[in-house]
N, C-alpha and C. Protein backbone atom coordinates (compact mmCIF):
# COMPACT_ATOMS: atom_id res chain seq x y z
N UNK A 1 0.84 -1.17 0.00
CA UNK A 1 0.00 0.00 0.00
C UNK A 1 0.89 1.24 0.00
N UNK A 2 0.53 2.19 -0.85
CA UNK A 2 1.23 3.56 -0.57
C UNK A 2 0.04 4.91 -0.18
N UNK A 3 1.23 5.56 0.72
CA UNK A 3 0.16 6.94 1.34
C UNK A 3 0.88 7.89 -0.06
N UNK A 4 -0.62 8.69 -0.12
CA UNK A 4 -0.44 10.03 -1.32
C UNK A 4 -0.48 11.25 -0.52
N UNK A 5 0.78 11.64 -1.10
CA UNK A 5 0.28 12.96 -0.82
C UNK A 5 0.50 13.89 -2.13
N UNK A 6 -0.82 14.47 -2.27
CA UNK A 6 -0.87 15.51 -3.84
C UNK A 6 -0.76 16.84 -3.38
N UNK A 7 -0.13 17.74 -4.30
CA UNK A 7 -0.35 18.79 -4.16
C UNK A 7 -1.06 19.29 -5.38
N UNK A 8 -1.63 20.41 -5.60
CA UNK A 8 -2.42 20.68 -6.27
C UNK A 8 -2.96 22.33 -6.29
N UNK A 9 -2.86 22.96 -7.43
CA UNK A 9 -3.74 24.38 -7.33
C UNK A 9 -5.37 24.28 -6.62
N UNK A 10 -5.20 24.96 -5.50
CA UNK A 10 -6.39 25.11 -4.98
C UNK A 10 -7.79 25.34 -5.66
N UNK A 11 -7.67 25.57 -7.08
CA UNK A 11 -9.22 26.18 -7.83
C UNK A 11 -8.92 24.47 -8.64
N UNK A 12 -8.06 23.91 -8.79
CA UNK A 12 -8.00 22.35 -9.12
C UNK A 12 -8.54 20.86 -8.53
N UNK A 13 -8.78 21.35 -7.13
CA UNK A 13 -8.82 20.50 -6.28
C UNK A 13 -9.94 19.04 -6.39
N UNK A 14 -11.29 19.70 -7.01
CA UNK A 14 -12.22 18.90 -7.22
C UNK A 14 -12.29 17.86 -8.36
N UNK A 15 -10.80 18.12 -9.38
CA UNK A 15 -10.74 17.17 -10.33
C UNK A 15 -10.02 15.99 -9.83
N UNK A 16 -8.87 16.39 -9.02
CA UNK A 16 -8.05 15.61 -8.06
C UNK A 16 -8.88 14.55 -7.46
N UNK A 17 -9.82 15.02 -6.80
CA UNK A 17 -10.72 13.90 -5.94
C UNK A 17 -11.35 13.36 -6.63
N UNK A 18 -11.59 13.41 -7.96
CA UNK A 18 -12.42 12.84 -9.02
C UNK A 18 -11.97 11.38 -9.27
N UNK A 19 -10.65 12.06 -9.58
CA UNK A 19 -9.64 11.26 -10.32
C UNK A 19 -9.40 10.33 -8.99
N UNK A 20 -9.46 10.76 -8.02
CA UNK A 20 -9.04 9.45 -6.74
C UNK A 20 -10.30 8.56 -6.64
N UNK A 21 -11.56 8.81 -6.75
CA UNK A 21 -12.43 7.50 -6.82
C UNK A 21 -12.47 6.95 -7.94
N UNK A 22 -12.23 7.51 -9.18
CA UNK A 22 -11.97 6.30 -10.03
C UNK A 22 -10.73 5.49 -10.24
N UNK A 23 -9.64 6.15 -9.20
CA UNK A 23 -9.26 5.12 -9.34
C UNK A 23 -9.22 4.06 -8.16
N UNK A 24 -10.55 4.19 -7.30
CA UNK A 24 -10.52 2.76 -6.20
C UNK A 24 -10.25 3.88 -5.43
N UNK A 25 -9.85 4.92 -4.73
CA UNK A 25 -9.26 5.08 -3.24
C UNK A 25 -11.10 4.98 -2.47
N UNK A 26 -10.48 4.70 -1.19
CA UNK A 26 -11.88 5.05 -0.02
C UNK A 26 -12.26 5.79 0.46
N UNK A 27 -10.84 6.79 0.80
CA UNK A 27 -11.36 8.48 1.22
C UNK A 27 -10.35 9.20 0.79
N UNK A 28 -9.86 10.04 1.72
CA UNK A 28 -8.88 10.98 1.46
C UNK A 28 -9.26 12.23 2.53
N UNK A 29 -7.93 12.83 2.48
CA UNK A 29 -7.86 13.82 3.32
C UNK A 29 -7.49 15.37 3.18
N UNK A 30 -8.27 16.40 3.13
CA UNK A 30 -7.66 17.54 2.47
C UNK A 30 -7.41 18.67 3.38
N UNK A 31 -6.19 19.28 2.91
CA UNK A 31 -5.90 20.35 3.37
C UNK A 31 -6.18 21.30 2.84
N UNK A 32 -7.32 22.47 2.68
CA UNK A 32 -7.27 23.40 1.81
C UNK A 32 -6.68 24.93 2.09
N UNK A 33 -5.99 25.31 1.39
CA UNK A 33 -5.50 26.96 1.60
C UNK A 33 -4.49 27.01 2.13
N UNK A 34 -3.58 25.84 1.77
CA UNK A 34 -2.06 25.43 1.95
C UNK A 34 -1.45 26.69 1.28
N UNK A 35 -0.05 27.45 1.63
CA UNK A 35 0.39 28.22 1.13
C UNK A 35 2.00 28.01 1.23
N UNK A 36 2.53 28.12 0.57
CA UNK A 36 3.70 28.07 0.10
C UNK A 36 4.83 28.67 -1.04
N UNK A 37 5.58 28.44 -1.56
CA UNK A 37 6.68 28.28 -2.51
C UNK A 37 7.49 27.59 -2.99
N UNK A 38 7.39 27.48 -4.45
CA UNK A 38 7.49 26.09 -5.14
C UNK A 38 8.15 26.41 -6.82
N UNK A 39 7.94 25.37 -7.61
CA UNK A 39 8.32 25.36 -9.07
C UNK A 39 7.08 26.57 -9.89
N UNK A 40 6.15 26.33 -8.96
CA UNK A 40 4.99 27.39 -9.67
C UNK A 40 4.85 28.09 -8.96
N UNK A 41 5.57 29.20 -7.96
CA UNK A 41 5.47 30.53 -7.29
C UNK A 41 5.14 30.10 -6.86
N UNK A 42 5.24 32.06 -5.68
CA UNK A 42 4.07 32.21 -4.43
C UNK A 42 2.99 31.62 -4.26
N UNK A 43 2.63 31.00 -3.55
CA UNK A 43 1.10 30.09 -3.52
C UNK A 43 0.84 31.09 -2.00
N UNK A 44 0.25 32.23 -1.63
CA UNK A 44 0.44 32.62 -0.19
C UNK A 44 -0.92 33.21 0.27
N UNK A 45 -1.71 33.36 -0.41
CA UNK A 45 -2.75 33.67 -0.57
C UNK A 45 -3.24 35.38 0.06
N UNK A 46 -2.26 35.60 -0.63
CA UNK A 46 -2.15 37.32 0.06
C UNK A 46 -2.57 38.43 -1.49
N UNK A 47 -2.70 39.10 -0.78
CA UNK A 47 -3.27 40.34 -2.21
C UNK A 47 -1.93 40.22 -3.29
N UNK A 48 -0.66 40.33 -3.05
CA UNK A 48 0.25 40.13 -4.12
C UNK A 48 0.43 38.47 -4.35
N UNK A 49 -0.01 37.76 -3.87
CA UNK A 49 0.27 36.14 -4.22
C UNK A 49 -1.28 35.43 -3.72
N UNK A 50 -2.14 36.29 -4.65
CA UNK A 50 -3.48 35.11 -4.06
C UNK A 50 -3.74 34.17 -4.22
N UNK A 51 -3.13 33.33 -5.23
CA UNK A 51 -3.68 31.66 -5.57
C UNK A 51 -2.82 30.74 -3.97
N UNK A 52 -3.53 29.75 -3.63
CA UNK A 52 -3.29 28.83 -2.28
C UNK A 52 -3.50 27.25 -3.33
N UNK A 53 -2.89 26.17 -2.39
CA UNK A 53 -2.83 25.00 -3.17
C UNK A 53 -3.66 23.95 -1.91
N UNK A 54 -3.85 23.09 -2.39
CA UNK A 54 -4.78 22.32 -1.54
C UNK A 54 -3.70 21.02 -1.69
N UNK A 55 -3.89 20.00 -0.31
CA UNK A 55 -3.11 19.23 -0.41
C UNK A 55 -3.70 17.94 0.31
N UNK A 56 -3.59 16.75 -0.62
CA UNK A 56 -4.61 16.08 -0.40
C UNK A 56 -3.73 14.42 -0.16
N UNK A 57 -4.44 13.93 0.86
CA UNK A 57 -3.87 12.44 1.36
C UNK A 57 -4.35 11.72 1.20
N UNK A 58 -4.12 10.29 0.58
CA UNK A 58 -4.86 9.26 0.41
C UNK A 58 -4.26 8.07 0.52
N UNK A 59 -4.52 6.96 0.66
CA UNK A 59 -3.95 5.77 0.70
C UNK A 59 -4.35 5.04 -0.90
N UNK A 60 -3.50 3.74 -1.55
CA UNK A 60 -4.03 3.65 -2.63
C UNK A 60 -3.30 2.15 -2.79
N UNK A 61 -3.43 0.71 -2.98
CA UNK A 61 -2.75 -0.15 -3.64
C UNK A 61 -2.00 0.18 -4.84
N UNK A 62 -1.14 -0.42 -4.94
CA UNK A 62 0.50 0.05 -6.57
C UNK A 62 -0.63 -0.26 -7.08
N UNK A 63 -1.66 -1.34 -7.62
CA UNK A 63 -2.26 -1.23 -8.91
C UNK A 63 -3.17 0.05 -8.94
N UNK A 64 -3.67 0.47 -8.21
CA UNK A 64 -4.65 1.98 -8.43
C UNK A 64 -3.84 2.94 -8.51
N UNK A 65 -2.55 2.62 -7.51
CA UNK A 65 -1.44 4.16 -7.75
C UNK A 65 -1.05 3.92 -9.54
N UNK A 66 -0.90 2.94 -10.06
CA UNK A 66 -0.57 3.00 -11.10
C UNK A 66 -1.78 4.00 -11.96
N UNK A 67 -3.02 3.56 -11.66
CA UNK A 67 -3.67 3.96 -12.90
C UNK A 67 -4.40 5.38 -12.35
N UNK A 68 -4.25 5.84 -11.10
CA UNK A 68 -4.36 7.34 -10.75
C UNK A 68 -3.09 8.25 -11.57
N UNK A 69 -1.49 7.42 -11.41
CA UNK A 69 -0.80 8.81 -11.88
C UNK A 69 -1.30 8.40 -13.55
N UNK A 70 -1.45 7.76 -14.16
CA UNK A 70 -1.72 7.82 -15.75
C UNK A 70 -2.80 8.93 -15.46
N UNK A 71 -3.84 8.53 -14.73
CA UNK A 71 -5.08 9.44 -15.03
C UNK A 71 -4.66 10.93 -15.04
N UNK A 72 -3.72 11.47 -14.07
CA UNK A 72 -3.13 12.48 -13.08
C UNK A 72 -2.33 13.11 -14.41
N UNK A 73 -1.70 12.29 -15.35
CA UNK A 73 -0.78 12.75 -16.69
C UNK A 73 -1.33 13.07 -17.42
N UNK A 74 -2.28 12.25 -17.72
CA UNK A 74 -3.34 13.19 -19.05
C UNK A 74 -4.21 14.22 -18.61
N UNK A 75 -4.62 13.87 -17.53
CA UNK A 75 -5.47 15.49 -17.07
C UNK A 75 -4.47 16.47 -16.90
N UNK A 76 -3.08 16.56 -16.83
CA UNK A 76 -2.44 17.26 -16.52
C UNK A 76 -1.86 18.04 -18.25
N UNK A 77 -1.58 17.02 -18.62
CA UNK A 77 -1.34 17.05 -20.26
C UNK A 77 -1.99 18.24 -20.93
N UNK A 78 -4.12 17.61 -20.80
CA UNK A 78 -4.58 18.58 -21.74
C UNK A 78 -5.30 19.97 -21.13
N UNK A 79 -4.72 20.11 -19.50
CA UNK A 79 -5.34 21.13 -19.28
C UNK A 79 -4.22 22.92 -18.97
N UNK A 80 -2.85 21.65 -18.90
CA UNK A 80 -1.36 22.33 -18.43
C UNK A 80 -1.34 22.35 -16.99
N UNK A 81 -2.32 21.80 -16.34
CA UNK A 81 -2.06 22.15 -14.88
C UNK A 81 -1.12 21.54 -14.35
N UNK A 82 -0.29 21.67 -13.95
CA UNK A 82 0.88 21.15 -12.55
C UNK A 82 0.66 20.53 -11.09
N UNK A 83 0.02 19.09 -11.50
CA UNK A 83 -0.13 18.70 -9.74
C UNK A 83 0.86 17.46 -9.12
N UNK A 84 1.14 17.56 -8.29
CA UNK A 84 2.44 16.91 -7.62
C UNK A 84 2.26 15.75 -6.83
N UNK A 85 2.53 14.61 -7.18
CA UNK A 85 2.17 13.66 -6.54
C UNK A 85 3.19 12.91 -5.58
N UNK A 86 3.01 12.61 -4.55
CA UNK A 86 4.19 11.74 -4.42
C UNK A 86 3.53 10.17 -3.61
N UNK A 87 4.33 9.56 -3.70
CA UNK A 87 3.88 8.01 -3.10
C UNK A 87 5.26 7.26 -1.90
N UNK A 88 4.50 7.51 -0.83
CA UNK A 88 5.49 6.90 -0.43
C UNK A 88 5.09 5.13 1.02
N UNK A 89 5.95 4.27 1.04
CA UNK A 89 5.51 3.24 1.25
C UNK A 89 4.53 3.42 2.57
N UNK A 90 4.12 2.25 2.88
CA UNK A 90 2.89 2.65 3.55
C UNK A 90 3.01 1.39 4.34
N UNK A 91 3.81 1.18 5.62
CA UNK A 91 4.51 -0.05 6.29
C UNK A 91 3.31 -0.59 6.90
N UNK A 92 2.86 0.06 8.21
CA UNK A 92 1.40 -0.15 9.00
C UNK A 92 0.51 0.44 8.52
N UNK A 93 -0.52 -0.68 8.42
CA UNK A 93 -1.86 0.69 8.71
C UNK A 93 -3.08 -0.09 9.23
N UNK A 94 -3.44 0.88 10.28
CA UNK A 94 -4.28 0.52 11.41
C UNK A 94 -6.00 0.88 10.84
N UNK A 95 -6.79 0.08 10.80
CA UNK A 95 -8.08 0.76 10.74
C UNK A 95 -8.69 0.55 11.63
């Protein structure tokens, strides 16, 4: 199992979660109005840097992580948006 964590433009966020039930996840967890600095600017959500990024957790089996980042590439492909995925192993997990 791997835990996700995405990052994502905050006005993006609802395609993200789209894209996580089809591919199988059960929930997920969001952070919205994350602010930061990155490959795509100020994210700070201030009058000179108003866009904020939302950042979202999920758990996912390698076969769904597989076919979330495909999904995650072509939505990314034909819209240009930039969302950041990362996967990392997922030793315990308690339900």
């Amino acid at each position: 199992m791997k835990l996700l964590l995405i990052v994502v433009d905050g006005s993006h966020k609802e395609e993200v979660e789209t894209l996580l039930q089809k591919a199988g996840a059960s929930g997920y967890t969001e952070i919205p109005n994350a602010v930061g600095v990155g490959m795509t600017g100020p994210r700070l959500g201030s009058r000179a840097y108003p866009k904020t990024s939302a950042v979202i957790f999920s758990a996912l089996e390698e076969d769904a992580l597989a076919r979330l980042r495909d999904e995650i590439r072509t939505y990314c492909e034909s819209c240009g948006e930039r969302i950041k995925l990362f996967a990392l192993s997922a030793e315990d997990v308690l339900e």
